[in-house]
Protein backbone atom coordinates (compact mmCIF):
# COMPACT_ATOMS: atom_id res chain seq x y z
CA UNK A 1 -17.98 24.04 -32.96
CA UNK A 2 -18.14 22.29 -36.18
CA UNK A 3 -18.28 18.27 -36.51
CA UNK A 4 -14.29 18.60 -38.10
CA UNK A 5 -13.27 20.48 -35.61
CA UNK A 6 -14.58 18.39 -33.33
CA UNK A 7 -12.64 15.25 -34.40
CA UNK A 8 -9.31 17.16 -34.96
CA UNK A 9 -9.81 18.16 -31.40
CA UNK A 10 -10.36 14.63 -29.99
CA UNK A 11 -6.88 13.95 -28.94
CA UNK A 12 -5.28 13.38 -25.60
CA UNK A 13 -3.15 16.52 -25.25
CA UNK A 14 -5.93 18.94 -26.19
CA UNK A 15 -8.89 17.18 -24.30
CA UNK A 16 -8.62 18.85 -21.12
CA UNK A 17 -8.37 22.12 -22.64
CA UNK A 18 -10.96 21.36 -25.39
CA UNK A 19 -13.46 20.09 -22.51
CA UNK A 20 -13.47 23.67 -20.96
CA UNK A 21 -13.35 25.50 -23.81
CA UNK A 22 -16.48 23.43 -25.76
CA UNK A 23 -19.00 24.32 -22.64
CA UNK A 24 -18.87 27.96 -23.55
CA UNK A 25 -20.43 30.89 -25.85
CA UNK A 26 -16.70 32.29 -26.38
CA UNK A 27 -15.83 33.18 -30.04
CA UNK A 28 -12.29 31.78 -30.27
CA UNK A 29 -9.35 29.85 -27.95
CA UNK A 30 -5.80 30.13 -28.11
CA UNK A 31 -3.78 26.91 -26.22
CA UNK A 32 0.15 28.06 -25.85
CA UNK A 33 2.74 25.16 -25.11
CA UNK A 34 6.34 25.82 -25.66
CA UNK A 35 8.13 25.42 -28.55
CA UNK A 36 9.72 21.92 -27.33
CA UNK A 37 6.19 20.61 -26.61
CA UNK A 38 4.50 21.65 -29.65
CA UNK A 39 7.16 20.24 -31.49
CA UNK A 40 6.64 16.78 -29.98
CA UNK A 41 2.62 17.10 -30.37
CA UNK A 42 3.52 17.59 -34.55
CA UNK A 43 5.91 14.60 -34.42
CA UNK A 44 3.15 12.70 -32.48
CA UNK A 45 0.29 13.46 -34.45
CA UNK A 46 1.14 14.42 -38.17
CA UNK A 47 2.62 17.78 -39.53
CA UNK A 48 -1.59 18.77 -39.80
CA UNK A 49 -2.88 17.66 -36.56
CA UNK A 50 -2.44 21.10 -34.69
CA UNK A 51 -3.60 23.19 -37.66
CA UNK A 52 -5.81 26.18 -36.14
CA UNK A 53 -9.45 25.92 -36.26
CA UNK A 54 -12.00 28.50 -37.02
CA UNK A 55 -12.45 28.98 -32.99
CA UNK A 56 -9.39 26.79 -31.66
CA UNK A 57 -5.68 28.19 -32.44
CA UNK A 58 -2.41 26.32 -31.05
CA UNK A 59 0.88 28.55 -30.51
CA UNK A 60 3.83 27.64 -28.70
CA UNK A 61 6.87 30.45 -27.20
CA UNK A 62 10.07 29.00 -26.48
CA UNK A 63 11.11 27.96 -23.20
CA UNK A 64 14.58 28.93 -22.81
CA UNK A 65 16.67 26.06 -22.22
CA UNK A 66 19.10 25.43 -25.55
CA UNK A 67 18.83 23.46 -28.68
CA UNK A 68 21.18 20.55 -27.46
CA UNK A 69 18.94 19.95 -24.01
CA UNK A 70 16.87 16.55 -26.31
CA UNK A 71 14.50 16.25 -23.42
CA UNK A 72 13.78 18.74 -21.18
CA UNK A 73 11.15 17.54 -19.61
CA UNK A 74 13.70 15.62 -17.67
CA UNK A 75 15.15 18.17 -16.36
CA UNK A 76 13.14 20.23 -14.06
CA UNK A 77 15.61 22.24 -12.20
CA UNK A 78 16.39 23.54 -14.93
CA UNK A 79 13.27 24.11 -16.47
CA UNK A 80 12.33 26.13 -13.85
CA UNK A 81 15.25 28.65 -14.05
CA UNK A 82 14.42 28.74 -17.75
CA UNK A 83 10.47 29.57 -17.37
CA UNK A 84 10.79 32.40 -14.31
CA UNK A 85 13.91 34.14 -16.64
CA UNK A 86 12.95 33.84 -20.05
CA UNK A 87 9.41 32.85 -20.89
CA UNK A 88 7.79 36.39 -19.75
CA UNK A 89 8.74 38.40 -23.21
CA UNK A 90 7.87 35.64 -25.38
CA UNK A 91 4.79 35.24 -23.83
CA UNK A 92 3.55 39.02 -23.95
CA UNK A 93 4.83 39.21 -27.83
CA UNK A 94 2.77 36.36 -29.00
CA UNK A 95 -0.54 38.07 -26.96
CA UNK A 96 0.40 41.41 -28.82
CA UNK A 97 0.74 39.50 -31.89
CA UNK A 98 -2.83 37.78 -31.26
CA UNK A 99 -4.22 41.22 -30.08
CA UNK A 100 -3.41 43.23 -33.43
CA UNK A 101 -4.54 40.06 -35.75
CA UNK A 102 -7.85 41.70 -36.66
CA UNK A 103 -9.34 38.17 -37.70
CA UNK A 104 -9.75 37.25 -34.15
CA UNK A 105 -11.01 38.75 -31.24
CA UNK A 106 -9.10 40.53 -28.03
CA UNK A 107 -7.53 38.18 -25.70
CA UNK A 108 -10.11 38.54 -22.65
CA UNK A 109 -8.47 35.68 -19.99
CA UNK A 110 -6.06 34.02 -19.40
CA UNK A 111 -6.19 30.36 -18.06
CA UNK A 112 -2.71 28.89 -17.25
CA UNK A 113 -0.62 26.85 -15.41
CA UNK A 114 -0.08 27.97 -11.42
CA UNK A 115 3.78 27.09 -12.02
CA UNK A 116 3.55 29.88 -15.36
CA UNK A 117 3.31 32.64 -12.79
CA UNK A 118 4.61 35.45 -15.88
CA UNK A 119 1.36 35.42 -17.00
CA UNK A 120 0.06 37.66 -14.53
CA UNK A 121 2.28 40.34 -15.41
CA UNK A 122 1.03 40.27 -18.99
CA UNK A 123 -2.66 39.70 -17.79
CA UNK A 124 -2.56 43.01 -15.54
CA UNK A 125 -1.31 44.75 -17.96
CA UNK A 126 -4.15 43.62 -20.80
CA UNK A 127 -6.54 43.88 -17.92
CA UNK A 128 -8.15 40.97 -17.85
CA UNK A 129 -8.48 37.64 -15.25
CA UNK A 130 -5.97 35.63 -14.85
CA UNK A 131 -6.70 31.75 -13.69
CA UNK A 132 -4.42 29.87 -12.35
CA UNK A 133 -4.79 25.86 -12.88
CA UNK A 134 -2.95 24.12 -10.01
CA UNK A 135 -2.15 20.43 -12.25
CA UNK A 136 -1.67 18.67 -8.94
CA UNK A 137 -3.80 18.20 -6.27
CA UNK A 138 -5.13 20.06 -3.26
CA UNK A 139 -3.49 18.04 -0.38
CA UNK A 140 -0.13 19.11 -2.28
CA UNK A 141 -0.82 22.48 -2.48
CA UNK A 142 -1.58 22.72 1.27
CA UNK A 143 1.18 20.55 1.96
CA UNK A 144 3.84 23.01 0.33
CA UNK A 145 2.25 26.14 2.60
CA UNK A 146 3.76 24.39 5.20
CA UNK A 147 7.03 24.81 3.80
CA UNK A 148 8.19 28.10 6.32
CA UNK A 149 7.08 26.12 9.31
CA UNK A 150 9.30 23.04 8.43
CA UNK A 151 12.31 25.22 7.90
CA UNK A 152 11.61 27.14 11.10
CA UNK A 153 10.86 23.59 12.93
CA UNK A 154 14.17 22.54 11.87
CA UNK A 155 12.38 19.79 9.86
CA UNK A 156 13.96 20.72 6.54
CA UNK A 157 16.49 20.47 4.99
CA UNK A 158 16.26 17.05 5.85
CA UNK A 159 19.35 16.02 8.76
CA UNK A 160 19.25 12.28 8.32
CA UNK A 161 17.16 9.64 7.56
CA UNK A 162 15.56 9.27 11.12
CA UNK A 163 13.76 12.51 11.12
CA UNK A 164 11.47 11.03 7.97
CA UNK A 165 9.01 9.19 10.35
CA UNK A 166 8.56 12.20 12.56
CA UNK A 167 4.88 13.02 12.92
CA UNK A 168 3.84 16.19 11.62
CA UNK A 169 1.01 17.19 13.99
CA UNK A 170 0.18 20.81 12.71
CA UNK A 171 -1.29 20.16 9.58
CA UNK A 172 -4.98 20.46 9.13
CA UNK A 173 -6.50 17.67 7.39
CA UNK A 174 -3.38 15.76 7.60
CA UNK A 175 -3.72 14.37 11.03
CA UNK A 176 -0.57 11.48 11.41
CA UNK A 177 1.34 12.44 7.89
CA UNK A 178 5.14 12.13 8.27
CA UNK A 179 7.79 14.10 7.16
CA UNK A 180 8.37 11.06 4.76
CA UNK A 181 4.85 11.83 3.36
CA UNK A 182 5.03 15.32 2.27
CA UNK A 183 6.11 16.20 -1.10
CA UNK A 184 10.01 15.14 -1.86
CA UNK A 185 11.49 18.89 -2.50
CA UNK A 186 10.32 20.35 0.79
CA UNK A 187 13.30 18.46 2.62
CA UNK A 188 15.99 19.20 0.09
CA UNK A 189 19.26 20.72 1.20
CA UNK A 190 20.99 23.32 -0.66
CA UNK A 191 23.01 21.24 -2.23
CA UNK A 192 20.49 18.95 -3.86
CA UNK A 193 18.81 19.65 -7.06
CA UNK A 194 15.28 19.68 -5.93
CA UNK A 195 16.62 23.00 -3.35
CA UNK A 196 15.84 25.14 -7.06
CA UNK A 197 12.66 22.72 -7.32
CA UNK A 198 11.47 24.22 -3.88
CA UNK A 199 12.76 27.64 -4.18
CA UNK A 200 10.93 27.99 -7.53
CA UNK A 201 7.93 26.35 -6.08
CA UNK A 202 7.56 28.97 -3.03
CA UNK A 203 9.06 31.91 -4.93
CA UNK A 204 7.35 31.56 -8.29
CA UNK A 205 3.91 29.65 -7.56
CA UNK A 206 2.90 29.53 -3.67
CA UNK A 207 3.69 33.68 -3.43
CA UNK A 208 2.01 34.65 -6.31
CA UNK A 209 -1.37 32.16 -6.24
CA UNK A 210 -3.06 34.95 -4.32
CA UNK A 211 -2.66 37.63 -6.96
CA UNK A 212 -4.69 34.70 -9.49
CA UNK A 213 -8.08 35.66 -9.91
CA UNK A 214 -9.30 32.45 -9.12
CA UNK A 215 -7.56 29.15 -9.38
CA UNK A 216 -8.58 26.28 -10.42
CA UNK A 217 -8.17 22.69 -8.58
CA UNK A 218 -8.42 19.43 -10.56
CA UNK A 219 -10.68 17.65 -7.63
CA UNK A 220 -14.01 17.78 -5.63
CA UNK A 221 -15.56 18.83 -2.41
CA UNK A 222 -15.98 15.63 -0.50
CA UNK A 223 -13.23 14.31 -1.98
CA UNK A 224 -11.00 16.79 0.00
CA UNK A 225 -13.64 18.28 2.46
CA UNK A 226 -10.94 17.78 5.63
CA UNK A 227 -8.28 20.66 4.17
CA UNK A 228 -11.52 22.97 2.53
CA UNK A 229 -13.59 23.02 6.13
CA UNK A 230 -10.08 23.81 8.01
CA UNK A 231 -7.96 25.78 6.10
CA UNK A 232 -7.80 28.73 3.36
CA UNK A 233 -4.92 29.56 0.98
CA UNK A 234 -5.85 33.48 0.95
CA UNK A 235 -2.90 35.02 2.48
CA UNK A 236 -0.98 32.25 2.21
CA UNK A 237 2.45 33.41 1.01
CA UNK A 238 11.48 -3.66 -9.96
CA UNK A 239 8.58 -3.71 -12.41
CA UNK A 240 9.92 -6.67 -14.33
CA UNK A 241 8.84 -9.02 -10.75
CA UNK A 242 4.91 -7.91 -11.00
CA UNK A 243 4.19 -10.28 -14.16
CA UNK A 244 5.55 -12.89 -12.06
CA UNK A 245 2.75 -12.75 -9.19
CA UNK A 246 -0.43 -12.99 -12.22
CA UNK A 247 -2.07 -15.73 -12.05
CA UNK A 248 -3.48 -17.43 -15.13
CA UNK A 249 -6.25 -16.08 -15.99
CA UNK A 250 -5.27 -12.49 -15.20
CA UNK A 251 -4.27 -10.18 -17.79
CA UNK A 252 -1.84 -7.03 -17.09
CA UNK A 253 -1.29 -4.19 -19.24
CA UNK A 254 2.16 -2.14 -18.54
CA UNK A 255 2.76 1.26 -19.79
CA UNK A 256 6.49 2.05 -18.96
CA UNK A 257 6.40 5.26 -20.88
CA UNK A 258 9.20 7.54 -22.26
CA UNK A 259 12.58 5.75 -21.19
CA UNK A 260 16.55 7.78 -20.94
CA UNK A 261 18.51 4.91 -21.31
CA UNK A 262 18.78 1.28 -22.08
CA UNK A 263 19.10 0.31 -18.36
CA UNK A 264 15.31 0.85 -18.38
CA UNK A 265 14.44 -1.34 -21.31
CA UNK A 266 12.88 -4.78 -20.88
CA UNK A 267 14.34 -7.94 -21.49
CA UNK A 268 13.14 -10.08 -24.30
CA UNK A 269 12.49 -12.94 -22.13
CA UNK A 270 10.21 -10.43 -20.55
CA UNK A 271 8.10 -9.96 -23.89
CA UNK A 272 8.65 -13.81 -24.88
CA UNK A 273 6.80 -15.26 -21.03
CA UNK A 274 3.94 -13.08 -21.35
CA UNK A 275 3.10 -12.17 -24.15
CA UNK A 276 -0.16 -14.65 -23.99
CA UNK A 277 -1.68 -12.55 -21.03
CA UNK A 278 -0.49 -9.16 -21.19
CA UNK A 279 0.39 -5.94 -23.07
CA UNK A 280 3.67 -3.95 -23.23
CA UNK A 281 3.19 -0.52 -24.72
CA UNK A 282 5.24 3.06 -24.73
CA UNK A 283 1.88 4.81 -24.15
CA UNK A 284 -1.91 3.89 -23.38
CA UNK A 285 -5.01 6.13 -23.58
CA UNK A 286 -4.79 5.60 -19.59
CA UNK A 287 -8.58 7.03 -19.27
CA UNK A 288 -10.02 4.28 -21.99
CA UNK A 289 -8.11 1.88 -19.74
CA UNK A 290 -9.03 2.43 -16.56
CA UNK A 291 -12.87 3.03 -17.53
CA UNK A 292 -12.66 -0.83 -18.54
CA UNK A 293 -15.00 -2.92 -16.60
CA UNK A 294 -12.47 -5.74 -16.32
CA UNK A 295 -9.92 -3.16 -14.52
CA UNK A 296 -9.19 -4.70 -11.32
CA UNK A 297 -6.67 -2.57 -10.30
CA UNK A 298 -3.99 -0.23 -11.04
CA UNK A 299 -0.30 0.03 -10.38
CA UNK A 300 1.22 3.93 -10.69
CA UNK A 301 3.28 6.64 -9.07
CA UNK A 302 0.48 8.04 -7.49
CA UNK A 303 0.92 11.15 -9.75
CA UNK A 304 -1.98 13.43 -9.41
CA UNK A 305 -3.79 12.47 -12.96
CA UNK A 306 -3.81 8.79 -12.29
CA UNK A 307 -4.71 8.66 -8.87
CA UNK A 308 -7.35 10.73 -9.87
CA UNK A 309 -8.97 9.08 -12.84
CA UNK A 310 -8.05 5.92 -10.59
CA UNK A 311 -10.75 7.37 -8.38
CA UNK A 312 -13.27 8.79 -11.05
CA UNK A 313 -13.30 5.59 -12.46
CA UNK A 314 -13.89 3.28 -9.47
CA UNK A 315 -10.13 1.36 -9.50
CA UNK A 316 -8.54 0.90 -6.69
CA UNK A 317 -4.34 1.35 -6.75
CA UNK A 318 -1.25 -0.07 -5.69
CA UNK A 319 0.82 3.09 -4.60
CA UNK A 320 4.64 3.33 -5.86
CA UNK A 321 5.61 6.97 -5.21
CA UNK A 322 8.68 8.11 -6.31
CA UNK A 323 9.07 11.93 -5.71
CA UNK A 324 7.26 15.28 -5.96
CA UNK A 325 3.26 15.27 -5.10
CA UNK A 326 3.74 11.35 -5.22
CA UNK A 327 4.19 10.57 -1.86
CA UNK A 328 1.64 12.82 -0.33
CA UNK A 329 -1.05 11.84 -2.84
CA UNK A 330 0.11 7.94 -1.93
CA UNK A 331 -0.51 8.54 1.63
CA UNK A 332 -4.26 10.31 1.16
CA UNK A 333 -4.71 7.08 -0.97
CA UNK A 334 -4.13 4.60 1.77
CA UNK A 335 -4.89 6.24 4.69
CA UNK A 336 -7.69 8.93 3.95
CA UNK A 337 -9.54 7.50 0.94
CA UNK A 338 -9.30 3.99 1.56
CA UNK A 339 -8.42 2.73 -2.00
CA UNK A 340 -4.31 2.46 -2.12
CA UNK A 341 -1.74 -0.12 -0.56
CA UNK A 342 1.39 1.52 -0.42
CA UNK A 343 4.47 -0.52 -2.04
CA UNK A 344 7.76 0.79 -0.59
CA UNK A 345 10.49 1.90 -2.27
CA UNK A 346 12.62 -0.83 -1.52
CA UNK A 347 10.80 -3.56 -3.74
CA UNK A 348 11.28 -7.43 -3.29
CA UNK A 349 9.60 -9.60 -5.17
CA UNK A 350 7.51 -11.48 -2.39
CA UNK A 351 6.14 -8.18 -1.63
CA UNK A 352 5.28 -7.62 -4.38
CA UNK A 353 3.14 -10.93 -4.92
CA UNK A 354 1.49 -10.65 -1.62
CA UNK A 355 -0.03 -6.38 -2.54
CA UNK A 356 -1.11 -7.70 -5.85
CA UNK A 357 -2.85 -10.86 -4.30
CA UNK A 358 -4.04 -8.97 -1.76
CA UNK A 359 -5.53 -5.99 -3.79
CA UNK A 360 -7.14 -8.93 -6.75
CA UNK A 361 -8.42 -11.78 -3.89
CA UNK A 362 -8.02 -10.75 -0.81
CA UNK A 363 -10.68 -8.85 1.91
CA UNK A 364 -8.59 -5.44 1.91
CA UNK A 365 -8.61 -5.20 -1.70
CA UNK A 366 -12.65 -5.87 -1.82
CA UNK A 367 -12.43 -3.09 0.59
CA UNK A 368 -10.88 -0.95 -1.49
CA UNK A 369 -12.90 -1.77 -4.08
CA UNK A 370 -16.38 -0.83 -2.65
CA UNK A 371 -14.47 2.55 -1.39
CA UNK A 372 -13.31 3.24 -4.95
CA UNK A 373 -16.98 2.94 -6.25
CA UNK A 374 -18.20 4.92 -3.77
CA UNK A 375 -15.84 7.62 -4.75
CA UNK A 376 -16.29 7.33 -8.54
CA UNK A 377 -20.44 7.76 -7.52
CA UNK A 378 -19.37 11.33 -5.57
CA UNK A 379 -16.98 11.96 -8.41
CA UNK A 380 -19.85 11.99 -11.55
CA UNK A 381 -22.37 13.59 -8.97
CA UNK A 382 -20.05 16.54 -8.53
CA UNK A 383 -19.58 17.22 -11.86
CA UNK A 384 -22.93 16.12 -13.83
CA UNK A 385 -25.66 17.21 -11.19
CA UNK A 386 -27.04 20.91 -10.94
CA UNK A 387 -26.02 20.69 -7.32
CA UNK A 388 -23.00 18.90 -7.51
CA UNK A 389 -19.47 21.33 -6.00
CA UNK A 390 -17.54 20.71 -8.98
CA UNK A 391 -20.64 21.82 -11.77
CA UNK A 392 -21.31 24.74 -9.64
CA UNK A 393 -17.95 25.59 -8.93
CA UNK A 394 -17.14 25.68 -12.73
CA UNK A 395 -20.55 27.59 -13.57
CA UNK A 396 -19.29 30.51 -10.24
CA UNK A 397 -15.93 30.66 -11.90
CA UNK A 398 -17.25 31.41 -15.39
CA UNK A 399 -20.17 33.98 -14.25
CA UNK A 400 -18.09 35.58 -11.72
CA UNK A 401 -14.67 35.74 -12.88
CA UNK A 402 -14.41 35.45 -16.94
CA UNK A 403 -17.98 35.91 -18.35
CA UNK A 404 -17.98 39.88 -16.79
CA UNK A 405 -14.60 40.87 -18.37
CA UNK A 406 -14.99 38.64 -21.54
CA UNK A 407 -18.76 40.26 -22.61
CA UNK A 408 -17.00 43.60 -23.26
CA UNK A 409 -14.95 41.79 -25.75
CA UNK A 410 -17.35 39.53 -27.50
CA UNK A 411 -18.91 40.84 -30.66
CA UNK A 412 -22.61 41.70 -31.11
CA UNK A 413 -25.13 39.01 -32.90
């Protein structure tokens, strides 16, 4: 790859897929995001900045939901009755498209999203792998093959509140978790959005992971060694009070990212009181940020691509799940890894002054810190040493998986 290609490829939204694709001797990469999502990449970046490269293309197949849906990320019940019915034949026309382009070569894998489970159909019928990439993390995905057991437990759907504290003693790795801890959707009733959430999740994903030919988890060995040595999937079918509690001297920078309404927007006295020691932005480059070496700590939702750079970059967290993944990767945080303090959902603002003291000053928080470096050390040696789980891993899937299927379609030197 090319020096220009390299720069117009040094953007957030095609790193991840750029940093897997740069490592190896194939001839050409296609990324597909739906029509919605490409759309907003163009508007982000400039009509050019997804113009395909010699060896990089970008195409995008529509996702099904209509016109007059203006954000649909929002809406992920209905997203995922769009996806299972209508992305399937949009999908295999643009691979038949890309097949008969004779400028390029045959499609020879597939890489995509676990949730984007129509992909397999098409893969099996080009013969060629099929890898799934599961975007959250590993405790989650064990945590949702519990799923049948909770509904024949009688754990879910939910009954009341009481039954949230309720230890769940069965899971391995997960010794104490509550029923509070495990991933919002598993205890919705029928009634309640999320049920679709859940029934897409165990229907659409969880059933068909097994027929993946490999799939890829966005972690490392030690980091989840508990669930790996115990367990294996095959077979398995008020923000506006935290400025307050900074004292001089301490600088805070707060993303609040995309917003639905003005209920969500700050107040100017907000901007006008600290404006001297902080930073208000719509978006950050989160990784620059947290690689910082004046990062004392971070403040999220505990989704699974903070908490992770979080801990590949050595900064410990203050926990604030709200729903999905969010609670279960909140409670590995604080009670597994050592480098989260949980802030519930019911926030008051002296609780909130005495987690951020506590995680800047006080002895827990320089606990959390010395666990969060040793986790960023494990973190680079699994993925820059020889040795290291996550370079071999990577290296296994490639020679075992892709590299014997994709040789047959590369061209001769």
């Amino acid at each position: 790859m090319n020096q220009a290609e390299e720069s117009k490829l040094s953007k957030p939204h095609a790193c991840s897929m750029h940093s897997i694709s740069s490592t190896r001797p194939y001839k050409s990469y296609a990324q597909i995001n739906t029509d919605f999502n490409h759309q907003r990449l163009l508007e982000s970046r400039g009509p050019n900045s997804l113009v395909s490269l010699p060896s990089f293309r970008f195409e995008s197949i529509p996702d099904g939901l209509p016109p007059s849906n203006e954000d649909s990320t929002q809406d992920s019940p209905s997203l995922c009755e769009a996806s299972k019915k209508s992305c399937l034949v949009p999908f295999r026309d643009l691979v038949t498209r890309l097949n008969n382009n004779s400028n390029f070569p045959s499609i020879s894998c597939i890489v995509s999203d676990a949730a984007m489970s129509f992909t397999q159909q098409v893969s099996q019928e080009l013969s060629v792998p099929n890898v799934g990439l599961w975007t959250s993390s590993a405790c989650s995905l064990l945590a949702f093959t519990q799923y049948p057991k909770l509904v024949e437990q009688g754990y879910s759907p939910l009954k009341d509140e009481s039954y949230l504290d309720t230890i769940i003693d069965w899971i391995p790795g997960m010794k104490g978790i509550r029923l509070k801890n495990l991933p919002s959707m598993i205890r919705a009733r029928v009634d309640d959005p999320n049920y679709i959430i859940i029934k897409f999740v165990m229907e659409e994903i969880m059933d068909k992971i097994p027929k993946f030919s490999a799939l890829i988890l966005n972690t490392f060995d030690t980091l989840d060694v508990g669930m790996y040595a115990t367990t294996s999937l095959d077979g398995t079918r008020q923000l506006l009070q935290l400025y307050i509690t900074f004292t001089p001297g301490r600088v805070f920078i707060l993303c609040r990212g995309p917003v639905m309404d003005d209920s969500t927007i700050l107040p100017y006295e907000f901007l006008a009181e600290t404006k001297e020691r902080g930073l208000l932005s719509g978006w950050c480059p989160q990784e620059q940020v947290l690689r910082h070496a004046s990062i004392g700590g971070f403040l999220g939702h505990c989704g699974w691509n903070s908490t992770f750079e979080s801990i590949s970059f050595g900064v410990p967290m203050l926990c604030w799940p709200f729903f999905a993944d969010q609670q279960t990767n909140c409670w590995f945080s604080c009670n597994c890894w050592g480098v989260g303090i949980e802030i519930d959902s019911d926030v008051k603002r002296e609780v909130i002054e005495e987690v951020v003291r506590e995680l800047m000053i006080g002895e827990k928080g320089k606990e959390m810190k010395e666990n969060a470096l040793k986790w960023k050390n494990l973190a680079e040696k699994a993925i820059t040493s020889p040795t290291g789980s996550s370079y071999m891993n990577f290296d296994k899937l490639v020679r075992e998986v892709l590299l014997p299927k994709a040789s047959s379609f590369l061209p001769l030197d």
